[in-house]
Protein backbone atom coordinates (compact mmCIF):
# COMPACT_ATOMS: atom_id res chain seq x y z
CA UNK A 1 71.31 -7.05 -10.68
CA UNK A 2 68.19 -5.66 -9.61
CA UNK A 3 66.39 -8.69 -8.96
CA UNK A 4 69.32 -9.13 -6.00
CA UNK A 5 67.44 -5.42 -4.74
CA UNK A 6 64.81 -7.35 -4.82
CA UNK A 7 65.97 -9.92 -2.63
CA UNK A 8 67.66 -7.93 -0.33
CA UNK A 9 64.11 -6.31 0.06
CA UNK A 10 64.84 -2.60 0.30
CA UNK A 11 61.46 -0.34 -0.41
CA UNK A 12 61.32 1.20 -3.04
CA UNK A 13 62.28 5.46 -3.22
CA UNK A 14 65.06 4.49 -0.96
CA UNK A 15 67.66 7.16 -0.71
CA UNK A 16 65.85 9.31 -2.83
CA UNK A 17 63.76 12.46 -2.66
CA UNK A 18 63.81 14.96 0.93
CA UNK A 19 65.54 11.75 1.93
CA UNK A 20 68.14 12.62 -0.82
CA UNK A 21 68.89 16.00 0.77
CA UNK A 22 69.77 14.43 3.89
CA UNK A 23 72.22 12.07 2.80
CA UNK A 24 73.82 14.49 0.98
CA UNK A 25 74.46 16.69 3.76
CA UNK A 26 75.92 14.06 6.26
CA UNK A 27 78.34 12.84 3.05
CA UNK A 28 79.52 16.15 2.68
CA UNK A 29 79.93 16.42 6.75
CA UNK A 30 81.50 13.04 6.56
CA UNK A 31 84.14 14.68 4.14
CA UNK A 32 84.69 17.82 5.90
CA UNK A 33 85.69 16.24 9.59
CA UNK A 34 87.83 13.78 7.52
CA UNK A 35 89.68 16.93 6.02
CA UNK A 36 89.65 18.80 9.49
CA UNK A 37 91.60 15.38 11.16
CA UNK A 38 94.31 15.29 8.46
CA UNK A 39 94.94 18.76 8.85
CA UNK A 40 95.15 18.19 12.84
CA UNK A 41 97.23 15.50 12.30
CA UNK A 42 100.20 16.91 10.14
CA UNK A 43 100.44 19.43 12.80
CA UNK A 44 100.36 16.69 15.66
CA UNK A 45 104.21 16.47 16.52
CA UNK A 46 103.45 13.12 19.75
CA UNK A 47 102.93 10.10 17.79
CA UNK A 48 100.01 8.57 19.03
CA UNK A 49 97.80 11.79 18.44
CA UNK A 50 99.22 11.82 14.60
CA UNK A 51 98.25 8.21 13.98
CA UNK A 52 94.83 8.28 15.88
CA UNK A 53 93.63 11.48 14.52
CA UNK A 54 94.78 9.84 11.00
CA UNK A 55 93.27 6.65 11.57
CA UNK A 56 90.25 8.22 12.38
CA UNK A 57 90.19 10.70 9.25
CA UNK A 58 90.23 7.12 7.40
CA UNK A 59 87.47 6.00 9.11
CA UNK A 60 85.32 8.82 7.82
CA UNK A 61 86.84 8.49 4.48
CA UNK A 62 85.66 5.17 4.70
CA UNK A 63 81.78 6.15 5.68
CA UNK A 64 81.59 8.93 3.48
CA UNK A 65 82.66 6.67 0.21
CA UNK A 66 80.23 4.12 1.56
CA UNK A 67 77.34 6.69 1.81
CA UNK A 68 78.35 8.21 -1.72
CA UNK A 69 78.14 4.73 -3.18
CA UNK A 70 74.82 3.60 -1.93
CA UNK A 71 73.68 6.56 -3.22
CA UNK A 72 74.95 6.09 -6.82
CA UNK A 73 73.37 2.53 -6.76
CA UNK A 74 69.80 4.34 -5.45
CA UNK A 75 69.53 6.08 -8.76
CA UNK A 76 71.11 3.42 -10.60
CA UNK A 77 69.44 0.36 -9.71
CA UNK A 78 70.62 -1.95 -11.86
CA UNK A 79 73.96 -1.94 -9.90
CA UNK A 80 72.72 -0.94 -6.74
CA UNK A 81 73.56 -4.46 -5.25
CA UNK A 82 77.11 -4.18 -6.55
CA UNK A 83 77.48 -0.07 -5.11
CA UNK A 84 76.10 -1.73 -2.09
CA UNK A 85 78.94 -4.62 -1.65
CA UNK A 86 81.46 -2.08 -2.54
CA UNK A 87 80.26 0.87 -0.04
CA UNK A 88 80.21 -1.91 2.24
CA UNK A 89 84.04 -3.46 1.71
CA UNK A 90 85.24 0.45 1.91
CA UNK A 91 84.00 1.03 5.00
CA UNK A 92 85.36 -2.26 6.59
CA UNK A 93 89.17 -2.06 5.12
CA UNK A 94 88.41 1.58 6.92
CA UNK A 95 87.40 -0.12 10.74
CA UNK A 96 90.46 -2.36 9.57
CA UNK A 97 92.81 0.58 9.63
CA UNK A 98 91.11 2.48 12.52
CA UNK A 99 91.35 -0.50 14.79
CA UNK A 100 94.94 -1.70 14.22
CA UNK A 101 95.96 2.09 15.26
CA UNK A 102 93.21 1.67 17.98
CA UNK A 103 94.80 -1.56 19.76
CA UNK A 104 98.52 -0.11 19.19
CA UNK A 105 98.10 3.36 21.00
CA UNK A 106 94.90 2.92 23.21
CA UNK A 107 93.78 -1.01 24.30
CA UNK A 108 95.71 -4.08 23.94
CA UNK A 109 93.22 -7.01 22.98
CA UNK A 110 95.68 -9.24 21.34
CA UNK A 111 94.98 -7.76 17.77
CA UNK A 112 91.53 -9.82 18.11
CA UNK A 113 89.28 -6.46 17.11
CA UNK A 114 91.49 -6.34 13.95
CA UNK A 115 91.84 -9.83 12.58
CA UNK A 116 87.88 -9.50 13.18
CA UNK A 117 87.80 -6.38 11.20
CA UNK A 118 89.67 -8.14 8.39
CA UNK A 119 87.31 -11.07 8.53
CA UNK A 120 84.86 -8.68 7.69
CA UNK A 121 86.42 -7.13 4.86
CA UNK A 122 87.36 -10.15 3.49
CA UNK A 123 83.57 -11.39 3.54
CA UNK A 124 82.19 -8.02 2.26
CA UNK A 125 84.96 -8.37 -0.51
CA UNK A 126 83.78 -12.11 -1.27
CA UNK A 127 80.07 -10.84 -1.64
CA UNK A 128 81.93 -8.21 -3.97
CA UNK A 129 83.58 -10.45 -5.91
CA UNK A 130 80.37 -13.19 -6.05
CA UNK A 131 77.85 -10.33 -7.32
CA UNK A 132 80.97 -8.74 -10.32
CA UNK A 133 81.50 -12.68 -11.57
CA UNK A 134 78.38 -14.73 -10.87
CA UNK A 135 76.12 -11.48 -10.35
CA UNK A 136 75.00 -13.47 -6.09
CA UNK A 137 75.39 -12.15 -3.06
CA UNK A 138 76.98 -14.42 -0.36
CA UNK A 139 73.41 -14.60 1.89
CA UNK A 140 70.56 -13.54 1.33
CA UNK A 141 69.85 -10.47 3.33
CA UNK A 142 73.96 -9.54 2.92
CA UNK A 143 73.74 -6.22 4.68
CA UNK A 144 71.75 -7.57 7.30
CA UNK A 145 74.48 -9.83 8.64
CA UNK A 146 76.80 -6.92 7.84
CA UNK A 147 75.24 -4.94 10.18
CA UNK A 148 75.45 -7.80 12.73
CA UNK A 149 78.96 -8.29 12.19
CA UNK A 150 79.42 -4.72 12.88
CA UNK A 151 77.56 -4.02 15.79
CA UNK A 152 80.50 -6.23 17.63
CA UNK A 153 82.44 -3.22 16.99
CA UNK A 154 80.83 -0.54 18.31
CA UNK A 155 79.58 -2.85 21.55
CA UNK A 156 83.28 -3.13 22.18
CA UNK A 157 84.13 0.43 22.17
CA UNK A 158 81.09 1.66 24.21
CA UNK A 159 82.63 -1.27 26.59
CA UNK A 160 86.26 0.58 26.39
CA UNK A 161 84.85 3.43 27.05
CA UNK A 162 82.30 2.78 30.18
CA UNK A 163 85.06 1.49 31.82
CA UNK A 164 87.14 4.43 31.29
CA UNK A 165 84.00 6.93 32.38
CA UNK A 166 84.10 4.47 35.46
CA UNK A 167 87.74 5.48 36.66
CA UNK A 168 87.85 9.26 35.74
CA UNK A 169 85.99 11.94 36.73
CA UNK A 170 85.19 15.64 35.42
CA UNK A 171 84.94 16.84 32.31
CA UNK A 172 86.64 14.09 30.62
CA UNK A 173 83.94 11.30 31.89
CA UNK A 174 80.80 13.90 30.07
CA UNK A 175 83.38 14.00 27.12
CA UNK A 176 83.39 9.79 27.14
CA UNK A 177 79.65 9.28 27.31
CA UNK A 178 79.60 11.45 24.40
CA UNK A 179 81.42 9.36 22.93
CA UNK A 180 79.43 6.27 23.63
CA UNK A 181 76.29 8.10 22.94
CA UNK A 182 77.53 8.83 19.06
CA UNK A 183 78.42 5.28 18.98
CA UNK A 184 74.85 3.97 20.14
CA UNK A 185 73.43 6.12 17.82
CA UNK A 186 76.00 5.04 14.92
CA UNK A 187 74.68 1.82 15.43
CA UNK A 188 71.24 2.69 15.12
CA UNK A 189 71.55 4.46 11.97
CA UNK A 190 72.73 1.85 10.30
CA UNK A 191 70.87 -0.54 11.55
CA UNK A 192 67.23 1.22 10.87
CA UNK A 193 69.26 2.05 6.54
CA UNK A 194 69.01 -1.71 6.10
CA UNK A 195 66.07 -4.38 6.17
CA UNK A 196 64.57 -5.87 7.69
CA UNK A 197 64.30 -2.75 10.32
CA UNK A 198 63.88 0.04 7.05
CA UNK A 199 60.86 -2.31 6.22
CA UNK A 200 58.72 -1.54 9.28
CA UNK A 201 58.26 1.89 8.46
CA UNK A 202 60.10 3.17 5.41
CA UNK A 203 58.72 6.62 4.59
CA UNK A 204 60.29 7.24 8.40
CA UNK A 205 63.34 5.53 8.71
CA UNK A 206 64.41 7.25 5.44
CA UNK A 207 64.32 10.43 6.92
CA UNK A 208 65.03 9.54 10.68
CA UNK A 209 68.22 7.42 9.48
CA UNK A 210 70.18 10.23 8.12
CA UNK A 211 68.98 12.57 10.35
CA UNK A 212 70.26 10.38 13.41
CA UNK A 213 73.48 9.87 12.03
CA UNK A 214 74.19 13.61 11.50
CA UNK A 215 73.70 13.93 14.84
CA UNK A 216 75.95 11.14 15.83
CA UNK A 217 79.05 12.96 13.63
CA UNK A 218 78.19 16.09 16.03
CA UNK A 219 78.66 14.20 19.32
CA UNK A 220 81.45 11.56 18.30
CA UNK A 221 83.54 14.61 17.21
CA UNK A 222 82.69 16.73 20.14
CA UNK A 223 83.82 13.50 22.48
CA UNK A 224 86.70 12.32 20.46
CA UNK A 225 88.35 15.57 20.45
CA UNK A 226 88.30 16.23 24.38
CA UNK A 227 89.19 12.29 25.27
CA UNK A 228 91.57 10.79 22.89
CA UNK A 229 94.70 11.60 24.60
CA UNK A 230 93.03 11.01 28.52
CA UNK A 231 92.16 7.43 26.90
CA UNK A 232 95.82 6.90 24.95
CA UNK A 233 97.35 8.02 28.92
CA UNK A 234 95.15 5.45 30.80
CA UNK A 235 95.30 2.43 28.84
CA UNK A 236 99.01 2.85 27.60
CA UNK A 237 101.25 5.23 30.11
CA UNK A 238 102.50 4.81 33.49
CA UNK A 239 100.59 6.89 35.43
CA UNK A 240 102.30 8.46 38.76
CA UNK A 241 100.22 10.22 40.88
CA UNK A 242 102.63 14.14 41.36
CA UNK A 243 101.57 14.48 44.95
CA UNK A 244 102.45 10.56 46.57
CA UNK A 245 104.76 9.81 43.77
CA UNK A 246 103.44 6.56 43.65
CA UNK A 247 101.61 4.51 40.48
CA UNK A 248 98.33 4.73 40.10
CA UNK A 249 96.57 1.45 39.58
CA UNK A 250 94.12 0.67 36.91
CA UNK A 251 91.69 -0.01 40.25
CA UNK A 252 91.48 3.57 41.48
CA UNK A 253 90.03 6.83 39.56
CA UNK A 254 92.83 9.24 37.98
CA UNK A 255 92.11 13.30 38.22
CA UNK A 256 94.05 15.43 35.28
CA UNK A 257 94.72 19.22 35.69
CA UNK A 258 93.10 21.45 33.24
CA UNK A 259 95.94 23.06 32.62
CA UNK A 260 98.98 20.82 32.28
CA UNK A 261 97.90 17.49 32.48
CA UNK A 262 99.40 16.73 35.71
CA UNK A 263 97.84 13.65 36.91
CA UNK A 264 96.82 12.79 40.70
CA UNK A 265 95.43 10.15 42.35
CA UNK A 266 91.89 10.54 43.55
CA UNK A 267 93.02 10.97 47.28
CA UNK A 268 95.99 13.38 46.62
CA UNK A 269 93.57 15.26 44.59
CA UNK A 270 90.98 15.24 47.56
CA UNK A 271 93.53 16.21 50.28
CA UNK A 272 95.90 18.19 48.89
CA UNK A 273 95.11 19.74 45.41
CA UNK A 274 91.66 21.26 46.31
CA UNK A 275 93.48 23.07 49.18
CA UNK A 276 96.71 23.87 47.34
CA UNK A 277 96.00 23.82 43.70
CA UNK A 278 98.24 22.21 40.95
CA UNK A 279 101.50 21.39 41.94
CA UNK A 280 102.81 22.04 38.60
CA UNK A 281 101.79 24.95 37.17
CA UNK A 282 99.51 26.53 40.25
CA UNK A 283 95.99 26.32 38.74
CA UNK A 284 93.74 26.57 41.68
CA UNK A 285 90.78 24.47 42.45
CA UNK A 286 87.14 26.54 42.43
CA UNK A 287 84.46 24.61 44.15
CA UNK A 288 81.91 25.91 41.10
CA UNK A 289 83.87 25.28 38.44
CA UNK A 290 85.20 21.40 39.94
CA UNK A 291 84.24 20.26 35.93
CA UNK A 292 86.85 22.05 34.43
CA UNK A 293 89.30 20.27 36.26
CA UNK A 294 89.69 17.45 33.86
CA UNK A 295 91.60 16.66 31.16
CA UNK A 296 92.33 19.41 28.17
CA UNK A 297 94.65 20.01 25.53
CA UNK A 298 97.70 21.85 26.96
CA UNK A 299 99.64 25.00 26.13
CA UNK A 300 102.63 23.47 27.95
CA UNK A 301 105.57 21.78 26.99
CA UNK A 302 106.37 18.31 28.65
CA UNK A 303 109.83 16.27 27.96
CA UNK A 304 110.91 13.18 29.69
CA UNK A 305 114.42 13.55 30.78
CA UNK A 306 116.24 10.68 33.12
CA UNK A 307 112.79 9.44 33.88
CA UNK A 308 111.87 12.94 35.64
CA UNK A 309 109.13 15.30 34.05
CA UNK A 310 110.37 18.60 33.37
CA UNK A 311 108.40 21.08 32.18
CA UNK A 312 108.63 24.19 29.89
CA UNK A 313 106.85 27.16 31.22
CA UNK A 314 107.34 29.46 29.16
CA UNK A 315 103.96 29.16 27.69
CA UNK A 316 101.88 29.11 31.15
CA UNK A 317 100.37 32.52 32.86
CA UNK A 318 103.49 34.55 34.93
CA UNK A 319 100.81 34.11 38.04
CA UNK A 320 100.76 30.18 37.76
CA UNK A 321 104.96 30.01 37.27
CA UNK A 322 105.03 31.56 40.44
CA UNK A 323 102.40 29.18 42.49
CA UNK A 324 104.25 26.72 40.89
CA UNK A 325 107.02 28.05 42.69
C-alpha cells in the first residue's frame, strides 16, 4: 500500500512533527464542539433545533474520525492509503446525515444535496473497498477529486447563506457571513491537506492547513449558534409581519426582536418599531445599539394556539410586560 502514497504524491513528513501538534489540537476541538451539540440538543425541546444541532454534532464526529484516521495512516504508512479512503467515507456518510436534516428543516432542494452526498459516499466507499480487495484506488489522485466533489457542498451553503445575509439585517446578517467565512476557509483547508496544492509548498501548507481550519471551527461555531433558528424561520415558517399583520414575502428583508423573536417587516420596523419599540414584549429601539436588534435566543415562551401567537411572560423583565401592555 505505500506505493498507492506514492501515487497519490503526498510529501513526505506529512502530518508529522510541529505539524503533528496541530492536528492534534483541532481533533480534539473537533471532539469537544461535537460533545457540546449533543448536550445542547437533548435539552432542545422544538424539533428542528434538536435535529440540526444533532446533525451537526455528526458532522464533526465525522471530521474528527477523518482527521484521527489520516493521522494513524501518517505514522503507519503502509496503510495510509487505506486510513485515507476510510477517513474519507466517514466524513461523507457524515455530510450525508447533516444534509438530509439540512433540506428537511432549513432549504428545500428536492433532496438533490443529499442523493449527491450519497453519491459521494458511495464512491469514497468503492475506493475503500478497491484498495481492502485489489489493494487500487478508484483514480489516481483519489482525494483530489474528493475534494472537488466536495467543494459543491460548501459553494452551495455559502449560496444559502448570501442570500439569507441579503434579506436580513443586524446582528444576524454579521452572524451569517461568519458563517460563510468558516465555510470558505473549510474549503481551503482541505483543499491546501491534499495534492496537488500540499505539493507547492509543503513545509507551509502543513502548518498553515491545520492552523486555518482551527480557525474555521472558531467562526462556524460562533455563526451557527446565533443563525440556525433565524435561517430554519426564513426558509421554512410563515412569516407575518406583528405590526401590518400581513406575510412577509421572501422578496423583502425580515427584522427579529432581540428579545422575543417577534418578527416585522422592514417598513413596520422603520415606521413604527423604532418609535414605539416591540410590540410584544416592549424592548425599545436605541439608535447606538440598532445591531442588537436582531435575532437571539429567547427567554420567552411562544405556543401556537387557534393560529394566534400567545405568549408566556412570565420570564420577560416586569418593565417590558408593562410596555407590552
Amino acid at each position: 500500500m505505500a506505493d498507492i502514497l506514492r501515487s497519490e504524491d503526498y510529501p513526505q513528513g506529512f502530518h508529522l512533527g510541529f505539524s503533528f501538534i496541530l492536528w492534534v489540537i483541532l481533533i480534539s476541538l473537533l471532539f469537544t464542539v461535537m460533545v457540546i451539540y449533543i448536550l445542547r440538543a437533548r435539552k432542545e425541546h422544538a424539533l428542528h433545533r434538536k435535529q440540526l444541532l444533532f446533525s451537526s454534532s455528526i458532522l464533526f464526529l465525522g471530521f474528527g474520525l477523518d482527521m484521527l484516521f489520516i493521522q494513524i495512516g501518517s505514522f503507519n504508512l503502509d496503510y495510509f492509503a487505506l486510513c485515507m479512503s476510510i477517513a474519507i467515507t466517514i466524513v461523507s456518510l457524515s455530510l450525508v446525515y447533516f444534509f438530509y436534516f439540512w433540506e428537511k428543516f432549513v432549504i428545500s432542494y428536492k433532496k438533490i444535496p443529499t442523493l449527491y452526498c450519497i453519491f459521494i459516499f458511495l464512491f469514497t466507499l468503492t475506493n475503500t473497498v478497491m484498495i481492502l480487495v485489489f489493494n487500487e484506488t478508484i483514480f489516481t489522485l483519489f482525494s483530489t477529486y474528493y475534494v472537488i466533489l466536495v467543494s459543491f457542498l460548501g459553494i452551495l451553503i455559502c449560496a444559502v447563506l448570501m442570500h439569507f445575509t441579503y434579506k436580513v439585517i443586524g446582528n444576524l446578517r454579521i452572524r451569517a457571513f461568519a458563517w460563510i467565512l468558516a465555510t470558505i476557509l473549510l474549503l481551503i483547508g482541505v483543499s491546501t491537506d491534499h495534492p496537488p496544492l500540499i505539493n507547492m509548498a509543503p513545509d507551509f501548507f502543513m502548518i498553515f492547513t491545520p492552523l486555518i481550519l482551527i480557525s474555521s471551527i472558531f467562526i462556524w461555531y460562533y455563526g451557527f449558534n446565533g443563525v440556525i433558528d433565524g435561517l430554519t424561520s426564513f426558509y421554512q415558517q410563515e412569516r407575518k409581519c406583528i405590526v401590518h399583520r400581513g406575510v412577509i414575502h421572501k422578496d423583502n428583508r425580515i427584522f427579529y426582536c432581540p428579545s422575543c423573536s417577534a418578527i416585522y417587516c422592514e417598513n413596520c420596523y422603520s415606521e413604527v418599531i423604532k418609535k414605539d419599540g416591540c410590540w410584544i414584549c416592549g424592548e425599545g429601539y436605541k439608535p447606538s445599539e440598532e445591531e442588537k436588534w436582531a435575532y437571539k435566543e429567547s427567554e420567552t415562551v411562544s405556543v401556537k394556539v387557534n393560529n394566534k401567537s400567545i405568549i408566556n411572560h412570565e420570564k420577560v423583565p416586569k418593565k417590558k410586560k408593562d410596555a407590552a401592555k
